[in-house]
Protein backbone atom coordinates (compact mmCIF):
# COMPACT_ATOMS: atom_id res chain seq x y z
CA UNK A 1 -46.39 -17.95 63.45
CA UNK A 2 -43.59 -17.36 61.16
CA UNK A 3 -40.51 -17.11 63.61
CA UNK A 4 -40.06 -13.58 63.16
CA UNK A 5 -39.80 -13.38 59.64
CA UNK A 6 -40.48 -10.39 57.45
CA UNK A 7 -42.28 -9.67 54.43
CA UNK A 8 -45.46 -10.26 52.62
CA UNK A 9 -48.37 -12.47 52.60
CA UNK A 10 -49.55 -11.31 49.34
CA UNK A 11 -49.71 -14.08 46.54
CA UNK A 12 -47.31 -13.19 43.42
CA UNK A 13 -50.42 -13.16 41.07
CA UNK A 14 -51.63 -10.79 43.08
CA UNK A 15 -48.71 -8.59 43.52
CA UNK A 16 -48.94 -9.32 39.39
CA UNK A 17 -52.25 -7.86 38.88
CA UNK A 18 -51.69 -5.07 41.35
CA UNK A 19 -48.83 -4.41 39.12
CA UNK A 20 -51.03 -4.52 35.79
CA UNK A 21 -54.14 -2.54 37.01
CA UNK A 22 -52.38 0.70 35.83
CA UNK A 23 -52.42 -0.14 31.95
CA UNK A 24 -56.37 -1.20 31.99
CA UNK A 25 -56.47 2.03 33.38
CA UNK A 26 -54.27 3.92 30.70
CA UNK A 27 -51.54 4.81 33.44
CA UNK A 28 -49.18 2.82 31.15
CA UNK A 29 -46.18 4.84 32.96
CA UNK A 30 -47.33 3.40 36.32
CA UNK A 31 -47.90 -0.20 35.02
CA UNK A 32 -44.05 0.13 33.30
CA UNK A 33 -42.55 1.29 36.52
CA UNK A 34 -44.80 -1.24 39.32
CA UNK A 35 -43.86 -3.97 36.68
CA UNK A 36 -39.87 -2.96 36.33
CA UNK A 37 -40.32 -2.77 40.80
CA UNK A 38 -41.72 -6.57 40.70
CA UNK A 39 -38.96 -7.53 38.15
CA UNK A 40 -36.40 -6.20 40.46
CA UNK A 41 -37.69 -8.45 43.30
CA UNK A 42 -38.10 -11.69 41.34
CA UNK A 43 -34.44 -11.25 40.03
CA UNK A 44 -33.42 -10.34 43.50
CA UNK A 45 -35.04 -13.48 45.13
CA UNK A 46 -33.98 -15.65 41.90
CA UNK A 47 -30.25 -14.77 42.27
CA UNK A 48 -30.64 -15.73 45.94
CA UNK A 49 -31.50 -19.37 45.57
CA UNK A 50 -28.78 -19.01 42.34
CA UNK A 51 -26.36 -21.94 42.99
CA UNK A 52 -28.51 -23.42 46.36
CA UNK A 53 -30.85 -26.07 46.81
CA UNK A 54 -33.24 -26.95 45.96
CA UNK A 55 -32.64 -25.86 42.60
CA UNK A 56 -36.28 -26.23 41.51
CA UNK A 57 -36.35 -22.81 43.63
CA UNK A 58 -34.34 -20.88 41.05
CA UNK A 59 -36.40 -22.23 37.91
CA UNK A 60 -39.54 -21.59 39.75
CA UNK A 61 -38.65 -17.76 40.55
CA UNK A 62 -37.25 -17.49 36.77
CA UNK A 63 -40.63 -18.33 35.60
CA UNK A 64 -42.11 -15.57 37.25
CA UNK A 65 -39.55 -13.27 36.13
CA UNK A 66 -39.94 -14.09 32.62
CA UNK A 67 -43.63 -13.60 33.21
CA UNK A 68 -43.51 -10.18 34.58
CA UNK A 69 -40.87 -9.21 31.26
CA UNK A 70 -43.93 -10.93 29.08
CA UNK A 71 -46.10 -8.51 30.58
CA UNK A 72 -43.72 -5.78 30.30
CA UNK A 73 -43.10 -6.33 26.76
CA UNK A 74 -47.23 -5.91 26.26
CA UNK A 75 -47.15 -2.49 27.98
CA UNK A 76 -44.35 -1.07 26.06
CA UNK A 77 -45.83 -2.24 23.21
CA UNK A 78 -49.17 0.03 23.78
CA UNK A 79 -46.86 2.82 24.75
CA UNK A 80 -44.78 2.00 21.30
CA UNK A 81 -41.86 1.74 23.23
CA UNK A 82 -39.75 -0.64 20.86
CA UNK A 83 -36.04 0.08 22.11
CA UNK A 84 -37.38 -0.95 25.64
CA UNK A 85 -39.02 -4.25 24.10
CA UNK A 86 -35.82 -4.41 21.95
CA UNK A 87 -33.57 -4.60 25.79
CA UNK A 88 -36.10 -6.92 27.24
CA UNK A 89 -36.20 -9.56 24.58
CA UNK A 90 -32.41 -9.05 24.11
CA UNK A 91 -31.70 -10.16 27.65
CA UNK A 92 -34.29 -13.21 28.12
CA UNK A 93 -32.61 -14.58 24.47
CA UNK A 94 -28.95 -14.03 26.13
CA UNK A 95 -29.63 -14.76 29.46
CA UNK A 96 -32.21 -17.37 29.68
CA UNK A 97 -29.96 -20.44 29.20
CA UNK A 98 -32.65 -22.49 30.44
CA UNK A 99 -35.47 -21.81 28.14
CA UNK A 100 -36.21 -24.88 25.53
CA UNK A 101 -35.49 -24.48 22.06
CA UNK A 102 -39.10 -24.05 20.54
CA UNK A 103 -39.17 -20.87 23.46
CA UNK A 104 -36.05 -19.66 22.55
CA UNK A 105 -37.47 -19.18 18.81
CA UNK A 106 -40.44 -18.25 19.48
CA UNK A 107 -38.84 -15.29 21.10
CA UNK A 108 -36.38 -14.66 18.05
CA UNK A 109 -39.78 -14.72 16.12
CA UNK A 110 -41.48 -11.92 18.18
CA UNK A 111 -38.63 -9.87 17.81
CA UNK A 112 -39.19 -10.42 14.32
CA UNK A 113 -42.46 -8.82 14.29
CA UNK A 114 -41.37 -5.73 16.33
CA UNK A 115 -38.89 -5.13 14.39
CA UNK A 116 -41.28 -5.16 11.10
CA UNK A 117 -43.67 -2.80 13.02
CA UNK A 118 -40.64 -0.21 13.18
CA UNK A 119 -40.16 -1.01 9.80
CA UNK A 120 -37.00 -2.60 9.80
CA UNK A 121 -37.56 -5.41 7.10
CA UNK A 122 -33.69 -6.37 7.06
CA UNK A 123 -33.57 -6.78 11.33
CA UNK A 124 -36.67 -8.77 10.97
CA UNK A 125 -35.32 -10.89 8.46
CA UNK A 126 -32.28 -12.09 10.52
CA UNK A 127 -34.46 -12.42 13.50
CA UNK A 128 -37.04 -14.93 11.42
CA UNK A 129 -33.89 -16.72 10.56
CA UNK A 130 -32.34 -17.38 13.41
CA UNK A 131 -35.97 -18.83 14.44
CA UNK A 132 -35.53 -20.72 11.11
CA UNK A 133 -32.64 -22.25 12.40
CA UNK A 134 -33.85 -23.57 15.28
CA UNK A 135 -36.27 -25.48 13.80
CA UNK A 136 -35.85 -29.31 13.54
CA UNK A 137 -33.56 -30.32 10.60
CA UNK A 138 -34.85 -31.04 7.47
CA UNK A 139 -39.40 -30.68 8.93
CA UNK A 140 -41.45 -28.76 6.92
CA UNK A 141 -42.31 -25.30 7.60
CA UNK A 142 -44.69 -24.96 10.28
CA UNK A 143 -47.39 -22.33 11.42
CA UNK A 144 -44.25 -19.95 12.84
CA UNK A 145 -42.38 -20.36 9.40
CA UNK A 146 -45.33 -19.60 7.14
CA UNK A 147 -46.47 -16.39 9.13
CA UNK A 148 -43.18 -14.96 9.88
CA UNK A 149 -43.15 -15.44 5.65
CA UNK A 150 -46.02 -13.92 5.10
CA UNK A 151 -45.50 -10.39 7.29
CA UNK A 152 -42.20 -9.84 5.54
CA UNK A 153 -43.84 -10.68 2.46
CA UNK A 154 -46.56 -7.94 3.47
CA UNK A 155 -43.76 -5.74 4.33
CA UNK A 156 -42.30 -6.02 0.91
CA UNK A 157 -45.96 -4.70 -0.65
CA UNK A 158 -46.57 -7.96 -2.27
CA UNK A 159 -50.06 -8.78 -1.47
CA UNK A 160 -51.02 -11.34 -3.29
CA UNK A 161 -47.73 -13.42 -2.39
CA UNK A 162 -48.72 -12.64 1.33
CA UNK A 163 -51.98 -14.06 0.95
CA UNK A 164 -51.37 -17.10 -0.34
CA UNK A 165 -48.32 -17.47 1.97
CA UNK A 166 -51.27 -17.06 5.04
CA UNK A 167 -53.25 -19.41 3.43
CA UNK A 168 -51.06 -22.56 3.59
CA UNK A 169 -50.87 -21.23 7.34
CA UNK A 170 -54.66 -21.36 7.47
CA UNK A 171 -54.25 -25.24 6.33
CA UNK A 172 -52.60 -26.20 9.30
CA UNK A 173 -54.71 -24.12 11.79
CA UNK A 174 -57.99 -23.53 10.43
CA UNK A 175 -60.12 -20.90 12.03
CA UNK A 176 -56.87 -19.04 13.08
CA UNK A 177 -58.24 -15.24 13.81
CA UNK A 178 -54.65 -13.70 13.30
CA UNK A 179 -54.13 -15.50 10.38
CA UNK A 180 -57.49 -14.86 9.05
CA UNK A 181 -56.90 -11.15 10.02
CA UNK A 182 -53.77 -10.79 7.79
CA UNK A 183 -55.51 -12.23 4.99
CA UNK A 184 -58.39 -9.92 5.01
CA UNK A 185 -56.02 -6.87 5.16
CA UNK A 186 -53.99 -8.49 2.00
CA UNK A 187 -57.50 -8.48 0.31
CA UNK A 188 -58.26 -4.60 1.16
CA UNK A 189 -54.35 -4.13 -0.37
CA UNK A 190 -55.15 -5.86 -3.52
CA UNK A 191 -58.44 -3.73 -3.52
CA UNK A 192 -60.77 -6.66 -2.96
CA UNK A 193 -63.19 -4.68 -0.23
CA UNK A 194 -66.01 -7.16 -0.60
CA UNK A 195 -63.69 -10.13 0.15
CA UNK A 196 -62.10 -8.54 2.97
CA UNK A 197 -65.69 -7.83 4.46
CA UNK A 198 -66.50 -11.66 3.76
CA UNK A 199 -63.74 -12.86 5.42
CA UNK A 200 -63.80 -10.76 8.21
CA UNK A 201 -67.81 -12.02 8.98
CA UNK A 202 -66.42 -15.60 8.11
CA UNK A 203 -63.72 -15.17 10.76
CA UNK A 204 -66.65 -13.55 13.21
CA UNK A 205 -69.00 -16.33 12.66
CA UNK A 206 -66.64 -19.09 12.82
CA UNK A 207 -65.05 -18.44 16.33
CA UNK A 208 -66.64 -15.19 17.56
CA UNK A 209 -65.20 -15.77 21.36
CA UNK A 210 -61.58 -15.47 19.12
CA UNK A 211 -62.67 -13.17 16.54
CA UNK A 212 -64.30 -10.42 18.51
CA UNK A 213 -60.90 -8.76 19.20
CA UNK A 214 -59.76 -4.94 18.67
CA UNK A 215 -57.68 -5.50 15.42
CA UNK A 216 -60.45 -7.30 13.29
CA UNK A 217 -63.04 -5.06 15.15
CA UNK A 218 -61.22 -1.81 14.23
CA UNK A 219 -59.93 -3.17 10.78
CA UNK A 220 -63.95 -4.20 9.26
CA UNK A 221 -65.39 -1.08 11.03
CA UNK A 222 -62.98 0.85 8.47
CA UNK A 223 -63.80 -1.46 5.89
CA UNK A 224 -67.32 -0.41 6.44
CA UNK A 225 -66.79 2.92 6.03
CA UNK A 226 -64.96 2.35 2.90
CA UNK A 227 -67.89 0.50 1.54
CA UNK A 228 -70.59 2.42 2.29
CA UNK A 229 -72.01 5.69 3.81
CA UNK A 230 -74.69 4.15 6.02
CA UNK A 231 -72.49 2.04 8.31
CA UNK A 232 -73.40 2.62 11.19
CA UNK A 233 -76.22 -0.15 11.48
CA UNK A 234 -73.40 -2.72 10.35
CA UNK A 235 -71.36 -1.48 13.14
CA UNK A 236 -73.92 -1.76 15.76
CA UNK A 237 -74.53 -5.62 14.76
CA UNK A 238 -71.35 -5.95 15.57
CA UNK A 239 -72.14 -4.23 18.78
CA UNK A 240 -74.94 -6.71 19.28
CA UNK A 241 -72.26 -9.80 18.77
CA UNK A 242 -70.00 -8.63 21.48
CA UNK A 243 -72.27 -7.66 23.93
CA UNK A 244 -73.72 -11.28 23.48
CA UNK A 245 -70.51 -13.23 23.03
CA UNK A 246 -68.06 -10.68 24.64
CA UNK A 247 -69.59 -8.65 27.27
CA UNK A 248 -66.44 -8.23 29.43
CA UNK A 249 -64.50 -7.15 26.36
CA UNK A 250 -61.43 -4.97 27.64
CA UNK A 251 -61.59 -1.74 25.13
CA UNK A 252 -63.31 1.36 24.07
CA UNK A 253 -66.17 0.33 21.65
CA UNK A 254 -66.85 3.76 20.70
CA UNK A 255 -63.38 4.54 19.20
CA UNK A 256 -62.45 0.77 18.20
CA UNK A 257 -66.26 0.16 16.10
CA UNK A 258 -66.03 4.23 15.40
CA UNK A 259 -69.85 5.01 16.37
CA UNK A 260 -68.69 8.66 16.63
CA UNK A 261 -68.30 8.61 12.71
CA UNK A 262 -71.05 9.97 9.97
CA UNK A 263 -70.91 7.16 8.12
């Protein structure tokens, strides 16, 4: 049937997920190293059609490299392995000639951000503006712009300036969960607990297939317990919301709503 040829049947996204099962399964050393093996064989198969025809064949198998990196960038990430997500990103920036511009910076921007979660405020700062600078000449700062902004602005302690930077943001996307996120945590900063709950619920009630996510879930269970020593039957309406909204949800709901707790 196929003239003697070798190899698999197997679909890539399958290979993919095979690839990925480890890290749902907290084998993040397994996922790193089946992901890196898939990597390997997209580059390898890439490099063949490198220079041949059709040279839709090389795009097509650069795509699915840069998705497996994506991926790999995600993992490290959970393992807090930044000078591996440092390489990665590195390499699709230099080496991805192909990549449009908005891609390009929207990679220089997610450098950004890992650098600000090592706490490197001056590397994050030249990575926002090189996104800067690929921005069309002389447009007004868009979503990108505002939020890179407004985590260095966080970085640099000033609250208040981060929260209104996030709110201009919230202008042009309204109902943004990672954007409404950031703003509740500059509340809690500025020592407005009530407003950060309120926002928090807002953000829940306005998009709760969005909202229901392990940062704002972990981030008002603490808020919670900062407001009050019966928490617990706050937490377990929250409960209530994802199992009716989010039954599927990926992640440990005892340690993210922190129903082990006293409070």
């Amino acid at each position: 049937m196929y003239n003697g040829k070798t190899g698999s049947i197997a679909c890539f996204s399958f290979r993919l997920l095979l690839a990925e099962l480890p890290i749902y399964m907290n084998n993040l050393p397994l996922g790193i190293d089946r992901l890196s093996e898939l990597y390997v064989i997209c580059n390898e198969i890439r490099r063949y059609f490198s220079g041949r025809e059709p040279k839709e064949a090389e795009q097509f198998w650069r795509r699915r490299e840069i998705r497996v990196l994506h991926t790999m960038v995600n993992c490290a990430l959970i393992m807090k392995k930044f000078n591996l997500i440092d390489d990665i990103i590195r390499g699709m920036v230099l080496e991805c000639n192909d990549i449009s511009k908005e891609e390009r910076r929207a990679l220089y921007s997610a450098w950004g951000r890992i650098y600000l979660q090592i706490g490197d405020i001056f590397g994050a700062e030249q990575k926002f503006a090189e996104a800067r600078r690929m921005r069309e000449i002389n447009s007004t700062p868009d979503l990108r712009d505002l939020v890179d902004k407004g985590l260095i602005t966080v970085a640099e302690n000033d609250f208040r300036g981060a929260y209104a930077i996030f709110q201009k943001a919230l202008h042009l996307e309204p109902g943004n969960t990672m954007i409404l996120n950031n703003m509740g945590v500059c509340l809690l900063y500025e020592g407005k607990l009530k407003d950060a709950i309120k926002l928090f619920e807002h953000a829940i009630n306005l998009n709760p297939q969005k909202s229901l996510n392990e940062s704002l879930l972990v981030n008002l269970s603490t808020l919670y317990e900062l407001e009050s020593n019966n928490s617990k039957h706050k937490k377990l309406n929250l409960l209530r919301l994802i199992n009716k909204y989010k039954p599927d949800l990926n992640m440990d709901l005892k340690v993210c709503l922190k129903l082990d707790s006293t409070n």
